[in-house]
PDB file of N, CA and C in Angstrom:
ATOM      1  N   UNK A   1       0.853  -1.171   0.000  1.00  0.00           N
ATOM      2  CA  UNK A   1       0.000   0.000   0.000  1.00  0.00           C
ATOM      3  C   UNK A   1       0.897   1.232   0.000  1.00  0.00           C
ATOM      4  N   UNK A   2       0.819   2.091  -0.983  1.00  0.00           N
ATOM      5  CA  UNK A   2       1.453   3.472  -1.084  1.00  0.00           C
ATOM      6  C   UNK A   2       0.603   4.111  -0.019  1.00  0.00           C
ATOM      7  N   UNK A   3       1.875   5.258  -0.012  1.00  0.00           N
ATOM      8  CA  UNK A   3       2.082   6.420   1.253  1.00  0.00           C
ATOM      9  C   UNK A   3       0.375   6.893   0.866  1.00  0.00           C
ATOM     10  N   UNK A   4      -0.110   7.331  -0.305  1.00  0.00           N
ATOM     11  CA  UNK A   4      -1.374   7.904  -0.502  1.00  0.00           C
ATOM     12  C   UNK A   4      -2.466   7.291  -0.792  1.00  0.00           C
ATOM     13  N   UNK A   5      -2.519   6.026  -0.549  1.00  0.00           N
ATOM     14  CA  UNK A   5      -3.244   4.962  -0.460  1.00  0.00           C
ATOM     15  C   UNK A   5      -3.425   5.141   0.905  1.00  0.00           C
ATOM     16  N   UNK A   6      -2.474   5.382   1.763  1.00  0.00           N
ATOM     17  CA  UNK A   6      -2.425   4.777   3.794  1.00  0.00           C
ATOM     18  C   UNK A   6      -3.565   6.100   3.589  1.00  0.00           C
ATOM     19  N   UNK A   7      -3.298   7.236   3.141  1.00  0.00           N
ATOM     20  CA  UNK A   7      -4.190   8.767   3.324  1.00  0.00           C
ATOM     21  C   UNK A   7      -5.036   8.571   3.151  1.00  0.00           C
ATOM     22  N   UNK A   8      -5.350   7.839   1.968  1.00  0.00           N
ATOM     23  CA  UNK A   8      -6.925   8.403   1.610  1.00  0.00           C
ATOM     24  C   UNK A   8      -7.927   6.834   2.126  1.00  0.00           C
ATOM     25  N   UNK A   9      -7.478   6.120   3.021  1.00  0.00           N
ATOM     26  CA  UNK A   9      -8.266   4.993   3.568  1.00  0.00           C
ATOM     27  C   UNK A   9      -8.479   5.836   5.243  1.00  0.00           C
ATOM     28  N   UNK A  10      -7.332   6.446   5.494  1.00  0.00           N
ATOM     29  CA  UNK A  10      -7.492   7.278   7.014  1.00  0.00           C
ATOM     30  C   UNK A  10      -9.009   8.568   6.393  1.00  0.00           C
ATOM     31  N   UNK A  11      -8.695   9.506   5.474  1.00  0.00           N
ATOM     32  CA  UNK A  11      -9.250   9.958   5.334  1.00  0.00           C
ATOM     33  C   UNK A  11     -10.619  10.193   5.334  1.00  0.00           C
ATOM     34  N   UNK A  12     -10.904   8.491   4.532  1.00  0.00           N
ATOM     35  CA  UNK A  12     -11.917   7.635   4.028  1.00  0.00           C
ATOM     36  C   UNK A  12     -12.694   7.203   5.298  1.00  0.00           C
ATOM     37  N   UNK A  13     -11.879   7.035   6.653  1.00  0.00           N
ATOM     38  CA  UNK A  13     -12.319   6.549   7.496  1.00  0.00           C
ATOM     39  C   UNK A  13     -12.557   8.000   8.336  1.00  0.00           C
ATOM     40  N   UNK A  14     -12.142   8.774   8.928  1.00  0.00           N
ATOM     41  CA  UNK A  14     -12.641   9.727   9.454  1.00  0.00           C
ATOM     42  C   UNK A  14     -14.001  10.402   8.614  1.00  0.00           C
ATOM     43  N   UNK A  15     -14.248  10.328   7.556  1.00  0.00           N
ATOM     44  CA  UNK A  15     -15.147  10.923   7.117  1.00  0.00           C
ATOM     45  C   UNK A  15     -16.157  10.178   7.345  1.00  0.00           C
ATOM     46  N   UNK A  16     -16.500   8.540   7.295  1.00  0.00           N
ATOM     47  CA  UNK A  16     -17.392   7.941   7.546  1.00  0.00           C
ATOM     48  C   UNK A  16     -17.353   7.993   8.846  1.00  0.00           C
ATOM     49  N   UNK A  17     -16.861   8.276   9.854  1.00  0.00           N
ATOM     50  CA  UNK A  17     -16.803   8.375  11.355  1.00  0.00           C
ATOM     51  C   UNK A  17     -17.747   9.588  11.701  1.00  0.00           C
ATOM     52  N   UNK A  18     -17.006  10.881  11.582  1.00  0.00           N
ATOM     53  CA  UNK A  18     -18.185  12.067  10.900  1.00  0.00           C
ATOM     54  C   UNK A  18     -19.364  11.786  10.555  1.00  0.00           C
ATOM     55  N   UNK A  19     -19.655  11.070   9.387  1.00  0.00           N
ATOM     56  CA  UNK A  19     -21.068  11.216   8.835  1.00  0.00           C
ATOM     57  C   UNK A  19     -21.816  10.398   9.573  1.00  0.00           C
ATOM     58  N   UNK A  20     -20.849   8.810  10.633  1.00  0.00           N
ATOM     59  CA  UNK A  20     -21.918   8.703  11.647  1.00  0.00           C
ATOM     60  C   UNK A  20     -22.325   9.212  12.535  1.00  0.00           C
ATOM     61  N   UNK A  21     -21.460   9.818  12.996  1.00  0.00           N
ATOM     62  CA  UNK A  21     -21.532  10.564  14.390  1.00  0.00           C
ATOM     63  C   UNK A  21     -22.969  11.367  13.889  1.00  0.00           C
ATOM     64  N   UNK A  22     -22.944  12.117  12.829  1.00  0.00           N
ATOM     65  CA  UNK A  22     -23.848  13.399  12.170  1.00  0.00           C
ATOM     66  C   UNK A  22     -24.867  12.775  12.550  1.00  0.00           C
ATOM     67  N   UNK A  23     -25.146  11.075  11.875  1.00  0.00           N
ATOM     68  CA  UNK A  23     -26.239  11.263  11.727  1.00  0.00           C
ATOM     69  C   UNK A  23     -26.839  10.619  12.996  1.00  0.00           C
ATOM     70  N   UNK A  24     -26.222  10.031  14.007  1.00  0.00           N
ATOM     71  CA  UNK A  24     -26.784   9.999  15.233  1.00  0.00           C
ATOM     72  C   UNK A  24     -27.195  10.626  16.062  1.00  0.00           C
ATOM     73  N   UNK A  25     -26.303  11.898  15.901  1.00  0.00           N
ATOM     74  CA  UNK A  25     -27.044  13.022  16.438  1.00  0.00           C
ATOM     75  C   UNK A  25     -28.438  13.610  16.038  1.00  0.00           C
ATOM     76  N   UNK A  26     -28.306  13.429  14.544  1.00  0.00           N
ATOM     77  CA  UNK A  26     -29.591  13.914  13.463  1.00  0.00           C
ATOM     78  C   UNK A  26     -30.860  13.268  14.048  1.00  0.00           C
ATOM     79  N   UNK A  27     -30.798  11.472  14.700  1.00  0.00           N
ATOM     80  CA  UNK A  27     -31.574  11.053  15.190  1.00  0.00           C
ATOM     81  C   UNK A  27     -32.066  11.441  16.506  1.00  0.00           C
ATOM     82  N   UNK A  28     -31.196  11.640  17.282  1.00  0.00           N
ATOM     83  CA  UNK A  28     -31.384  11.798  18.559  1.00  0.00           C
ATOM     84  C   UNK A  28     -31.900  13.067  18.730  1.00  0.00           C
ATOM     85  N   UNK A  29     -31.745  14.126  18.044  1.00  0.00           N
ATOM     86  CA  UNK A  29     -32.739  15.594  17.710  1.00  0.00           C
ATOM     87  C   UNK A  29     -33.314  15.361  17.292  1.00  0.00           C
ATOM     88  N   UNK A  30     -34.370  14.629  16.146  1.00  0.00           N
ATOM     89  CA  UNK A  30     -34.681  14.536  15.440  1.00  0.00           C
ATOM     90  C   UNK A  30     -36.249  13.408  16.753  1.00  0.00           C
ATOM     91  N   UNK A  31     -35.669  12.716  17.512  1.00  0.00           N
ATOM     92  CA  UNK A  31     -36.623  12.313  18.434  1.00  0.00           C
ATOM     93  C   UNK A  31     -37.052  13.440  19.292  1.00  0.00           C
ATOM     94  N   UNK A  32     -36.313  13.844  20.028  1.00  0.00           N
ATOM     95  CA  UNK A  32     -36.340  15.221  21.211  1.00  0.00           C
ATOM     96  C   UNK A  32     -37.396  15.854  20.053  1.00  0.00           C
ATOM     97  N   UNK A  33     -37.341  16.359  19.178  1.00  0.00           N
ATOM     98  CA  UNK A  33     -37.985  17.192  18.203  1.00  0.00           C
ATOM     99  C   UNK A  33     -39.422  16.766  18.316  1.00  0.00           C
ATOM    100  N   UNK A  34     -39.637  15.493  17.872  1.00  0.00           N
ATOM    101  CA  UNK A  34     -40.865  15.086  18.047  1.00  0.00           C
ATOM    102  C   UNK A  34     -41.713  15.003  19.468  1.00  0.00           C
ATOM    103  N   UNK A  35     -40.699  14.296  20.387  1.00  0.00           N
ATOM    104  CA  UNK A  35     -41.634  14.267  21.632  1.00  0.00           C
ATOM    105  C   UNK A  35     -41.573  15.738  21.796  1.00  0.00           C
ATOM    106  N   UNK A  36     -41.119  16.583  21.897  1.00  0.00           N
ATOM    107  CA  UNK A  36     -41.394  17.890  21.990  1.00  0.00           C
ATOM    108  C   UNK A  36     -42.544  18.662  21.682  1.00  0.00           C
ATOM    109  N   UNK A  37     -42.872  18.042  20.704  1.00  0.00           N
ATOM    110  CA  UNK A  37     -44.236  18.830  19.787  1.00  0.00           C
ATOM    111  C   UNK A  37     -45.484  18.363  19.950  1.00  0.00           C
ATOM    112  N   UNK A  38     -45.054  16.443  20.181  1.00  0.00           N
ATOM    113  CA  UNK A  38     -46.290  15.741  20.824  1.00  0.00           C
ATOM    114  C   UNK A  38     -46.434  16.434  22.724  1.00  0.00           C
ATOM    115  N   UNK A  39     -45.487  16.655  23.196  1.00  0.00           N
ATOM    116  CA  UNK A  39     -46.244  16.683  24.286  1.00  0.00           C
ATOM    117  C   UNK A  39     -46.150  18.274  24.610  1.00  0.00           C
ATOM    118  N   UNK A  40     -45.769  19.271  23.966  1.00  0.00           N
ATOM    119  CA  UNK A  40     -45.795  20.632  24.071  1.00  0.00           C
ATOM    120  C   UNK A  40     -46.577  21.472  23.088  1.00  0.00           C
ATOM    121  N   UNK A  41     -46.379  21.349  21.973  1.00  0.00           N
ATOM    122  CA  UNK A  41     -46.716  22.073  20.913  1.00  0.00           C
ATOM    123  C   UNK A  41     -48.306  21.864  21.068  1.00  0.00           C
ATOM    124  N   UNK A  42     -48.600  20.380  20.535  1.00  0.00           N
ATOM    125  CA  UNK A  42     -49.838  19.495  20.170  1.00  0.00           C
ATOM    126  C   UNK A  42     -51.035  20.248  21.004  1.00  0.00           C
ATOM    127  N   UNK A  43     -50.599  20.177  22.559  1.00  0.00           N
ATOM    128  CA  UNK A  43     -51.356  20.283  23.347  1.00  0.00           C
ATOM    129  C   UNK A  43     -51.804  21.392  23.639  1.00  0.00           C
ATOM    130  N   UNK A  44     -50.778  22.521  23.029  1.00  0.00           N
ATOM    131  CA  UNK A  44     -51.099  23.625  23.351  1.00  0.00           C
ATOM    132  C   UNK A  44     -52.066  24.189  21.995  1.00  0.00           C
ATOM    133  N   UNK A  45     -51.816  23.747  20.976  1.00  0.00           N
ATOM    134  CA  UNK A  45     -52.646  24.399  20.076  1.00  0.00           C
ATOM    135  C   UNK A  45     -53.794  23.386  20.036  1.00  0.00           C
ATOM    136  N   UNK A  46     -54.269  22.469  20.120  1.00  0.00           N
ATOM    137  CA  UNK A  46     -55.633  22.036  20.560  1.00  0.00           C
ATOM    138  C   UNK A  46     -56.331  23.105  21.798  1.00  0.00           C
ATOM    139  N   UNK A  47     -55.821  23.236  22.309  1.00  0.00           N
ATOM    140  CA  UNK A  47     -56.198  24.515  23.731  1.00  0.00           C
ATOM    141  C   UNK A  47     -56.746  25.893  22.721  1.00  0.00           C
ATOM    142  N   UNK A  48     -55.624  26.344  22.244  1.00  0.00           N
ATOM    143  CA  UNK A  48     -55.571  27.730  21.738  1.00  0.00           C
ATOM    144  C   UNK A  48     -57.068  27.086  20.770  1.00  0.00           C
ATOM    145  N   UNK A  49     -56.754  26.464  19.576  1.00  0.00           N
ATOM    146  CA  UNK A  49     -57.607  26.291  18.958  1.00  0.00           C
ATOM    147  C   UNK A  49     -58.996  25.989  19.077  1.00  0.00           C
ATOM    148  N   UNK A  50     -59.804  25.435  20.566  1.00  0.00           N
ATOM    149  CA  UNK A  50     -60.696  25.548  20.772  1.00  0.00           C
ATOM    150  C   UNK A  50     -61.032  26.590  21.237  1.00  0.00           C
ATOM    151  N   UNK A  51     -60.094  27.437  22.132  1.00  0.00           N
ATOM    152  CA  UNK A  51     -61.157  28.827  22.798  1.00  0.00           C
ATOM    153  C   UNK A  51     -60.901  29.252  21.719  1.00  0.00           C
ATOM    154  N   UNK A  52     -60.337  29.264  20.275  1.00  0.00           N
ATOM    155  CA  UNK A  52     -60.778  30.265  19.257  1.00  0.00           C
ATOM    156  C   UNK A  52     -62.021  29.993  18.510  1.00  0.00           C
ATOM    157  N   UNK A  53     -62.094  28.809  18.157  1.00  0.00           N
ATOM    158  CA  UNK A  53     -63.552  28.299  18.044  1.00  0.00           C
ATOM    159  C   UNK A  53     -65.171  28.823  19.060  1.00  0.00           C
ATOM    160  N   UNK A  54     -64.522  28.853  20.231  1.00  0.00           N
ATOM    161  CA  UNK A  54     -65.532  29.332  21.116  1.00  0.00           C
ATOM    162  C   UNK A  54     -66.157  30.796  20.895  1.00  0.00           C
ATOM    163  N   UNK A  55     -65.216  31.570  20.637  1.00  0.00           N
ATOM    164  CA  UNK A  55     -64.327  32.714  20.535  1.00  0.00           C
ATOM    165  C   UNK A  55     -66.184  33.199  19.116  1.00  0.00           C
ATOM    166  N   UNK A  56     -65.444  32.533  18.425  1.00  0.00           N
ATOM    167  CA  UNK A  56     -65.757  32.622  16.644  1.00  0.00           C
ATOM    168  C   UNK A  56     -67.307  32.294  17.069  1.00  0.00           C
ATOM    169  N   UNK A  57     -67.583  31.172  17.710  1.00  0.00           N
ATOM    170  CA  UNK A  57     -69.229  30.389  17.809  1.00  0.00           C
ATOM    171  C   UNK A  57     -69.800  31.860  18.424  1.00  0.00           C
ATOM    172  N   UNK A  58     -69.023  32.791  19.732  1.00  0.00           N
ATOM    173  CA  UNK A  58     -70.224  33.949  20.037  1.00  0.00           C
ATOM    174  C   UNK A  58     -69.966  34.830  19.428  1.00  0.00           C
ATOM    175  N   UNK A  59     -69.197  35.020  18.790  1.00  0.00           N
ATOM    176  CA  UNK A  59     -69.155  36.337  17.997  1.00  0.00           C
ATOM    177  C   UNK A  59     -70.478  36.215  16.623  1.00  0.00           C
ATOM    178  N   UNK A  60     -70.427  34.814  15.827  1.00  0.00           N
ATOM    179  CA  UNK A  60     -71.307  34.320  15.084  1.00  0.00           C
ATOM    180  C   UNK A  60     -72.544  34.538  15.457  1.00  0.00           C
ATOM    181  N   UNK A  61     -72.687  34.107  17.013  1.00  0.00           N
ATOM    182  CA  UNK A  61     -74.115  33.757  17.494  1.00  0.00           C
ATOM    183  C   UNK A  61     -74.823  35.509  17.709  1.00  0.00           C
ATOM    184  N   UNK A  62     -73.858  36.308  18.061  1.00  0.00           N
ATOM    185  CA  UNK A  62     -73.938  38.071  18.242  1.00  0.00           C
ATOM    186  C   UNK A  62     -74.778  38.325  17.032  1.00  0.00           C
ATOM    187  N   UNK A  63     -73.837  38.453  15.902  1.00  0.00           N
ATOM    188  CA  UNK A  63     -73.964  38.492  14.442  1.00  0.00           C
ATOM    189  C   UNK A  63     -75.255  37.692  14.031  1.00  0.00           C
ATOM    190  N   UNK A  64     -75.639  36.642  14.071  1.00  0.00           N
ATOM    191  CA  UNK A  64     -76.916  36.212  14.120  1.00  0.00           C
ATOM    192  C   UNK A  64     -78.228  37.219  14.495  1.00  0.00           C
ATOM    193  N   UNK A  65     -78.086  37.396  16.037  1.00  0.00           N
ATOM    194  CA  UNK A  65     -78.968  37.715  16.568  1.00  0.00           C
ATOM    195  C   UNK A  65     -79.209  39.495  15.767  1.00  0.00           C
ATOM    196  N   UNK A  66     -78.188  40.035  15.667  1.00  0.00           N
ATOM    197  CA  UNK A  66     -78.124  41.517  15.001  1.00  0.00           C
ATOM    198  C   UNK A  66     -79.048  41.041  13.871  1.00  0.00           C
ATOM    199  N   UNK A  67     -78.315  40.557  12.756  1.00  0.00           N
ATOM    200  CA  UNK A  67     -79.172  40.346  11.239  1.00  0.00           C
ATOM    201  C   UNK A  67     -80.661  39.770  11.945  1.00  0.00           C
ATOM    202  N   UNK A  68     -80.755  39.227  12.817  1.00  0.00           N
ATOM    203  CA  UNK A  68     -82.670  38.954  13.713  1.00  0.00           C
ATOM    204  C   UNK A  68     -83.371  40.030  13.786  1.00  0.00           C
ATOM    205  N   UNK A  69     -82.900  40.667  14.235  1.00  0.00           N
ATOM    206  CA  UNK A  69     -82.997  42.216  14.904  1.00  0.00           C
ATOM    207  C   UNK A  69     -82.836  43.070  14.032  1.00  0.00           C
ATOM    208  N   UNK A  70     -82.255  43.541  13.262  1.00  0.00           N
ATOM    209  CA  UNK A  70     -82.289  44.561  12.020  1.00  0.00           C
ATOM    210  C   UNK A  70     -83.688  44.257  11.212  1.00  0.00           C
ATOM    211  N   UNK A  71     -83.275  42.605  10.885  1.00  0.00           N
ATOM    212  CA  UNK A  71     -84.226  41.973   9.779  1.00  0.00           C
ATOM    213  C   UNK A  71     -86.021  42.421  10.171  1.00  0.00           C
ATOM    214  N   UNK A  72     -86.357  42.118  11.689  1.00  0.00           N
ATOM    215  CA  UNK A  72     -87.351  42.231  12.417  1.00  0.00           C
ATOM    216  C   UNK A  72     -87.847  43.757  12.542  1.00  0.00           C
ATOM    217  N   UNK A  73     -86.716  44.455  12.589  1.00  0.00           N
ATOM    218  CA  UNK A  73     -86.696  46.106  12.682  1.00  0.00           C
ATOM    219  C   UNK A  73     -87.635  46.879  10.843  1.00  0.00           C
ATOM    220  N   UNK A  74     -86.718  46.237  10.028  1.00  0.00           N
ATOM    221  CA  UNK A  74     -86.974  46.643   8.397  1.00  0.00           C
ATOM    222  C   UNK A  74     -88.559  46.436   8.070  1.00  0.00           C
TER     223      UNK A  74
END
């Protein structure tokens, strides 16, 4: 094995060392990421998203009753 043969198998090997390391990490964020969203994110915008619904149903039901009331008025 030539001198640049020994290089580029070291080379060869640190780089695949690197790209595992990368991508274990990639996984291991890549979980944190998710349980994160299932048990933080998820929960919070089901929350937000119903009192906006609630929110929307009386403002609707207001708006209803006005066009009742105008309509009844005309």
């Amino acid at each position: 094995m030539t001198e640049f043969d020994r290089k580029v198998e070291e080379a060869s090997a640190r780089f695949n060392r690197s790209v595992a390391n990368i991508a274990e990490t990639l996984e291991k964020e890549t979980a944190e990421l998710v349980t994160y969203l299932n048990d933080e994110v998820v929960p919070a915008v089901r929350t937000h998203s119903s009192k906006a619904l609630r929110i929307a149903a009386g403002k609707i039901s207001k708006f209803a009753d006005f066009l009742e009331t105008e309509h009844k008025g005309s």
